[in-house]
C-alpha atoms as a PDB file:
ATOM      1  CA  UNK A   1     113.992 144.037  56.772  1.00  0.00           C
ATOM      2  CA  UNK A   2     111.174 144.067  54.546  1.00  0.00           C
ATOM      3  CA  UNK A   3     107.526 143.085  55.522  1.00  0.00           C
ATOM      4  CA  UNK A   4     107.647 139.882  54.236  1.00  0.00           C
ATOM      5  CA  UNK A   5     110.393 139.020  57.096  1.00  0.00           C
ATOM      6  CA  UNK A   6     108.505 140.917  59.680  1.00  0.00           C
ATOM      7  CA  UNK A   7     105.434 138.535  59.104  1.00  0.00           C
ATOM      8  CA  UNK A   8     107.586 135.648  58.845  1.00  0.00           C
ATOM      9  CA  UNK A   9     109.337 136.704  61.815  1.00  0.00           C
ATOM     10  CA  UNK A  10     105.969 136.862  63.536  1.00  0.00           C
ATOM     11  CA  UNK A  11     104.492 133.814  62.255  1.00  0.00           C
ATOM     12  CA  UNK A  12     107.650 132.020  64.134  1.00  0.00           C
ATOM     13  CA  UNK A  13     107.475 133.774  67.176  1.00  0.00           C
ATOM     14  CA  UNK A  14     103.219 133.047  67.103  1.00  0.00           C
ATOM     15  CA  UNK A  15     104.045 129.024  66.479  1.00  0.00           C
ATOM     16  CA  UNK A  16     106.538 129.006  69.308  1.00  0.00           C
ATOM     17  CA  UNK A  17     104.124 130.899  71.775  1.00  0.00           C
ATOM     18  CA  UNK A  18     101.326 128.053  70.777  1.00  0.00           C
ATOM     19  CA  UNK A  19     104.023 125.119  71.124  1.00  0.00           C
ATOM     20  CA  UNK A  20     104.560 126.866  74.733  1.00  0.00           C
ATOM     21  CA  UNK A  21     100.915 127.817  75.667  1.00  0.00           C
ATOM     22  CA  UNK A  22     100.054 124.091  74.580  1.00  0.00           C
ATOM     23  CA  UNK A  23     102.742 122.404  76.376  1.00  0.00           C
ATOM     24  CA  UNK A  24     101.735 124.193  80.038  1.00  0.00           C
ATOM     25  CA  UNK A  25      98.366 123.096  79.301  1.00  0.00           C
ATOM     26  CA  UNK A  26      99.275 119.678  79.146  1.00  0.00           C
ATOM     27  CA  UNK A  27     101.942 119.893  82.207  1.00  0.00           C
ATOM     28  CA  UNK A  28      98.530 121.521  84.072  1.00  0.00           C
ATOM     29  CA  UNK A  29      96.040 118.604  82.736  1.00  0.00           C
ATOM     30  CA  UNK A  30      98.453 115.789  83.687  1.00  0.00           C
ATOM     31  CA  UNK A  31      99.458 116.896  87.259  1.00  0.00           C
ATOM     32  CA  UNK A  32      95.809 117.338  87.725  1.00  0.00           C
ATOM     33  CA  UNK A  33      95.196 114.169  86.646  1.00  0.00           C
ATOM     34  CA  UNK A  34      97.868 112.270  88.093  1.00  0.00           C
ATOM     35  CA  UNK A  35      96.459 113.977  91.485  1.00  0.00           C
ATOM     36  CA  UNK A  36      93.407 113.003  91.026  1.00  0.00           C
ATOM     37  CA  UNK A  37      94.373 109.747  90.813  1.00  0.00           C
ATOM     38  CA  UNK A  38      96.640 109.712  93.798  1.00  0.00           C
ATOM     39  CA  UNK A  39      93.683 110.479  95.573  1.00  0.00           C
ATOM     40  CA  UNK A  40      91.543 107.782  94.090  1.00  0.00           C
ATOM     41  CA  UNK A  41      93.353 105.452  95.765  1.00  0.00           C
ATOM     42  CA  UNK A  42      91.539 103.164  97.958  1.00  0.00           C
ATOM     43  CA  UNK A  43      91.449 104.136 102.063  1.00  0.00           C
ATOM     44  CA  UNK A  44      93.080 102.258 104.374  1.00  0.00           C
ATOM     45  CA  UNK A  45      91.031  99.408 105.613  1.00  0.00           C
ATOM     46  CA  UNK A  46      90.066  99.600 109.418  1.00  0.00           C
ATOM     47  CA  UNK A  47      90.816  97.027 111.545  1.00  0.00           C
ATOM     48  CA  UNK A  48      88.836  93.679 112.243  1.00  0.00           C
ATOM     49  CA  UNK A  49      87.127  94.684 115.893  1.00  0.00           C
ATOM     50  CA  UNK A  50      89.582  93.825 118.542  1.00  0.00           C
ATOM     51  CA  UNK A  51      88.759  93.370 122.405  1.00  0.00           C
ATOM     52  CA  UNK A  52      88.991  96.761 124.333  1.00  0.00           C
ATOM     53  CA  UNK A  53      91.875  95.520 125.832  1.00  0.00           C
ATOM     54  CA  UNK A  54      93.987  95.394 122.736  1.00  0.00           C
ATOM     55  CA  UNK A  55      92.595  98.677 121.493  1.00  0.00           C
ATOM     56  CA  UNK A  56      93.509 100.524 125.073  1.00  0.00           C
ATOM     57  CA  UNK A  57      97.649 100.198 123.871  1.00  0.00           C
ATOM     58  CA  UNK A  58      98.284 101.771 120.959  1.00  0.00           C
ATOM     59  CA  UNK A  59     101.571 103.881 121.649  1.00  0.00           C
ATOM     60  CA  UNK A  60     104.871 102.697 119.501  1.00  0.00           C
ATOM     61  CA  UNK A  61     107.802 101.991 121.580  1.00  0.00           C
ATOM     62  CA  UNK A  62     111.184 103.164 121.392  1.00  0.00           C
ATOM     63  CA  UNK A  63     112.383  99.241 122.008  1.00  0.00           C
ATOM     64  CA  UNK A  64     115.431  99.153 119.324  1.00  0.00           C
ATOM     65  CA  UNK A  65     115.786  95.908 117.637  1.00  0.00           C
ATOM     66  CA  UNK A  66     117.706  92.904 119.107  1.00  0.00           C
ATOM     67  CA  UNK A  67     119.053  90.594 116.595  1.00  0.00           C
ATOM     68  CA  UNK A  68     117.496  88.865 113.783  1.00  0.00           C
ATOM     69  CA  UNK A  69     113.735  88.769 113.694  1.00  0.00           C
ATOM     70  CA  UNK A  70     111.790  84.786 115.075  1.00  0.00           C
ATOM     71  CA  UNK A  71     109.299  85.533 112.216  1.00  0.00           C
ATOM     72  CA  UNK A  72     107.936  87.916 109.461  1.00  0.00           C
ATOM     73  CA  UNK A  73     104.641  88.107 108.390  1.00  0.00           C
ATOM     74  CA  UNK A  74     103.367  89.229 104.676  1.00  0.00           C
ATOM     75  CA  UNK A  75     100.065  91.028 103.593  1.00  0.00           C
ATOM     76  CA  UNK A  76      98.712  91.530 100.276  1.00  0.00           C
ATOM     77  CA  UNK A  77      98.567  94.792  98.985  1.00  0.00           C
ATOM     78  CA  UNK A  78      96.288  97.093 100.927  1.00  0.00           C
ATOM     79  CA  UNK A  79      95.843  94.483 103.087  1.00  0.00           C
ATOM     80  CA  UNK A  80      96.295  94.546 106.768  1.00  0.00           C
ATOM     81  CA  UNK A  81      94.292  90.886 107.485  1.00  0.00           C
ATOM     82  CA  UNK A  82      96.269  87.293 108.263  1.00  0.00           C
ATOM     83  CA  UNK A  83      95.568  84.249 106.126  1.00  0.00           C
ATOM     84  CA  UNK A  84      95.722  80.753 107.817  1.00  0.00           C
ATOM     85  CA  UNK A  85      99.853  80.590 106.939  1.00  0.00           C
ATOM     86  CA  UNK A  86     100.209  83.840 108.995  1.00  0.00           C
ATOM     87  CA  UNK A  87      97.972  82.750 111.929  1.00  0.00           C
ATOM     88  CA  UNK A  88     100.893  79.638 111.859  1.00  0.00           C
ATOM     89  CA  UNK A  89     103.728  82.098 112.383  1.00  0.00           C
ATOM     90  CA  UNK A  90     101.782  83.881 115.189  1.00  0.00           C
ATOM     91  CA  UNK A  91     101.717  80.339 116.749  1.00  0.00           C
ATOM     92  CA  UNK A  92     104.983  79.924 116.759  1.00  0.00           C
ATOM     93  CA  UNK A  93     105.777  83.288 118.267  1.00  0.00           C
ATOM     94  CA  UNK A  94     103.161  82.389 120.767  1.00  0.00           C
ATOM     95  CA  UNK A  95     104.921  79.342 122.143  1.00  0.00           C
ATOM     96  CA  UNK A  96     108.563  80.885 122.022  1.00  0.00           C
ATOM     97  CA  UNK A  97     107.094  83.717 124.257  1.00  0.00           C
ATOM     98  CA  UNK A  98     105.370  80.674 126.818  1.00  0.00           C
ATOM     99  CA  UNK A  99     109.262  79.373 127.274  1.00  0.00           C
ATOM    100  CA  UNK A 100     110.407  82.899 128.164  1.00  0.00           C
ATOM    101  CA  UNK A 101     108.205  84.145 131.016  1.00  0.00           C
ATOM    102  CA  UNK A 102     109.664  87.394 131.066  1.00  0.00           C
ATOM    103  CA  UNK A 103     110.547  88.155 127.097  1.00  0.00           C
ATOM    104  CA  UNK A 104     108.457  90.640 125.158  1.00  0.00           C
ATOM    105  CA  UNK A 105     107.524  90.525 121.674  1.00  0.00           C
ATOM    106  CA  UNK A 106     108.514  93.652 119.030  1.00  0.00           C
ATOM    107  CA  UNK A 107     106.332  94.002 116.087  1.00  0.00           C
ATOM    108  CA  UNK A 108     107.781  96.193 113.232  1.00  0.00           C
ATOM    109  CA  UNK A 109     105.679  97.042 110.353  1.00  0.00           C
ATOM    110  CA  UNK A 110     107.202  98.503 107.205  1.00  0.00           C
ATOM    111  CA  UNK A 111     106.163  99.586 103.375  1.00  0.00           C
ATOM    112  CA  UNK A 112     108.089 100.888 100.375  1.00  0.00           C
ATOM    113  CA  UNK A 113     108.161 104.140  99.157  1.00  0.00           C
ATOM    114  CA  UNK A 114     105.485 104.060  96.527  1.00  0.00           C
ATOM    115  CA  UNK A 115     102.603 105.887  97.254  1.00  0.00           C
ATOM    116  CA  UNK A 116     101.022 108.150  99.864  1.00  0.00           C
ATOM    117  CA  UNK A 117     104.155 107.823 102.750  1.00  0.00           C
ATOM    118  CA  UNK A 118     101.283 108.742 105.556  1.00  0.00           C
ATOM    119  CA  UNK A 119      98.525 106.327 103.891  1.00  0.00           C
ATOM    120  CA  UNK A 120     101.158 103.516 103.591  1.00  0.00           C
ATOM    121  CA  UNK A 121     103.033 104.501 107.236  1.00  0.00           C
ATOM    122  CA  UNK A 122      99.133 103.610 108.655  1.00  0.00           C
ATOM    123  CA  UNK A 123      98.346 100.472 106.787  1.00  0.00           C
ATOM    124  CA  UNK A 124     102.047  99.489 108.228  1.00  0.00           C
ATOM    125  CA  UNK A 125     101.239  99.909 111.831  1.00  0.00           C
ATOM    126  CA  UNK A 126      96.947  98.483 110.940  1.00  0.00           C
ATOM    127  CA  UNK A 127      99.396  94.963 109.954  1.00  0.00           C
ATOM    128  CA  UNK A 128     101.368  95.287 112.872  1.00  0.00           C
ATOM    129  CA  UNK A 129      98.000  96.041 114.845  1.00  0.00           C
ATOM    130  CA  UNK A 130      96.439  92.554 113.369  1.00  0.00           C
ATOM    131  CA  UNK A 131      99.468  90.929 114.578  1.00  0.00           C
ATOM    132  CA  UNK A 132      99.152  92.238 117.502  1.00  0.00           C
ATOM    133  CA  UNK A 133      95.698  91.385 118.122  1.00  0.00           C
ATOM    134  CA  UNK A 134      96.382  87.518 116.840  1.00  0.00           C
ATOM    135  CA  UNK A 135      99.129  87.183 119.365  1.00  0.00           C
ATOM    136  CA  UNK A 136      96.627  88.487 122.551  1.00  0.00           C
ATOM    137  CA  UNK A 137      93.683  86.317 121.098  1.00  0.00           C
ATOM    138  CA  UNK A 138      96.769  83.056 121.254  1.00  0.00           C
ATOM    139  CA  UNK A 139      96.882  84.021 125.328  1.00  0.00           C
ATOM    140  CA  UNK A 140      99.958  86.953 124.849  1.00  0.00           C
ATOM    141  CA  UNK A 141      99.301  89.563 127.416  1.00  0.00           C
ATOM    142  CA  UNK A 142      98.753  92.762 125.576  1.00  0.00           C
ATOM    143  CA  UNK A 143     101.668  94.270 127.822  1.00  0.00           C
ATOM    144  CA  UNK A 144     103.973  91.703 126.265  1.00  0.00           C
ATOM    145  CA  UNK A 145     103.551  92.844 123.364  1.00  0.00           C
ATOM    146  CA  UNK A 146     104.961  96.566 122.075  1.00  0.00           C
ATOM    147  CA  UNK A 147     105.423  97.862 118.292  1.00  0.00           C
ATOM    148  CA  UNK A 148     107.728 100.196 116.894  1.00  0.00           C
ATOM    149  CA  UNK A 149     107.404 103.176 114.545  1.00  0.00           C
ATOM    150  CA  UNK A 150     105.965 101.877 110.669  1.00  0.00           C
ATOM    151  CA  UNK A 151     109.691 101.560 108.748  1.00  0.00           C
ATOM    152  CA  UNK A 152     109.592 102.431 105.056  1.00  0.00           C
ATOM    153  CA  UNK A 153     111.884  99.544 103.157  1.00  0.00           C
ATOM    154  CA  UNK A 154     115.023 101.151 100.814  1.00  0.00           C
ATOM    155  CA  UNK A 155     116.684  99.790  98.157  1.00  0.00           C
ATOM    156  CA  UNK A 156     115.862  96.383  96.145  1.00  0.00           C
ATOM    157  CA  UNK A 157     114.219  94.168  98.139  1.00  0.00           C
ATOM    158  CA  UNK A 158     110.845  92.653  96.976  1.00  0.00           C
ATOM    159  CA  UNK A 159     107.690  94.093  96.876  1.00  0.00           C
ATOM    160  CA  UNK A 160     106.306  91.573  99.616  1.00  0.00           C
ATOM    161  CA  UNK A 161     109.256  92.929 101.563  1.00  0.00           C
ATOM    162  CA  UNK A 162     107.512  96.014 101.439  1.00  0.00           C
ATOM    163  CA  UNK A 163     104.503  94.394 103.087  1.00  0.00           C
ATOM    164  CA  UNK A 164     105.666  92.704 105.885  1.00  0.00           C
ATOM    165  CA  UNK A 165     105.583  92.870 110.006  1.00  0.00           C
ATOM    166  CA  UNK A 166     109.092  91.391 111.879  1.00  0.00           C
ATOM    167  CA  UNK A 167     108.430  89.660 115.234  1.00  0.00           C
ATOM    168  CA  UNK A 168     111.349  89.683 117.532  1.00  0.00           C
ATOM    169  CA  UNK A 169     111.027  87.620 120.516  1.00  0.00           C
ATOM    170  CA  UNK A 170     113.899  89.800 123.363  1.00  0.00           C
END
């Protein structure tokens, strides 16, 4: 080989080095900005003050599902607060628990799969809290009323499907 081949030779093997250098310095940049902005996502509202008695029951039950649900009730994103059409399905559930003395009420929460799983698992049991805390402010007793484990939705569904608490009158 002559030295005009070597440098050549070198001047190929320099370009691909840069090409490789360059490329794990943008892998590096991106991941640290795509974490940055994972974590720039906006916290988990609290919930509205409830009465002590509503706050004193927190624990999720191990109550399986019966059937189909009376009711579901959808949020906006990041939202865990009921509008006037959602304090209309609580009402309902409300007077279908006053015709069955001794039937409890099973609140499910549930979110997709975008996103932070523990941020969105929270928000999913805040909405199921509000619902919760609508039902014992319509005259439910708090015991009445259990909630299960935030589901994560799969598959196609909507996104509001994503966002929604089932209420299951059993």
């Amino acid at each position: 080989m002559s030295d005009q081949d070597d440098n050549e030779t070198q001047g190929i093997v320099f370009a691909v080095l840069g090409f490789v250098v360059a490329g794990v310095i943008a892998l590096v940049a991106g991941l640290a900005i795509w974490k940055s902005s994972q974590s720039a996502q906006p916290a988990v509202p609290p919930a509205a003050e409830a009465p002590a008695a509503v706050v004193a029951v927190v624990e999720e039950s191990d109550i399986a599902p019966v059937g189909e649900a009376l009711a579901k009730v959808y949020f906006a994103v990041g939202s865990a607060a009921l509008n006037a059409e959602d304090q209309a399905v609580v009402a309902k559930t409300v007077e279908a628990l006053a015709a069955q003395a001794e039937a409890i009420v099973l609140l499910s929460g549930f979110h997709d799969e975008s996103g932070d799983p523990a941020m969105n698992a929270e928000l999913a049991k805040q909405r199921a809290l509000a619902v919760r805390e609508a039902l014992v402010a319509g005259g439910v007793a708090v015991d009445r009323v259990k909630l299960r484990k935030p589901e994560s939705t799969v598959g196609t569904g909507s996104p509001e499907e994503g966002r929604r608490v089932e209420i299951r009158v059993q």
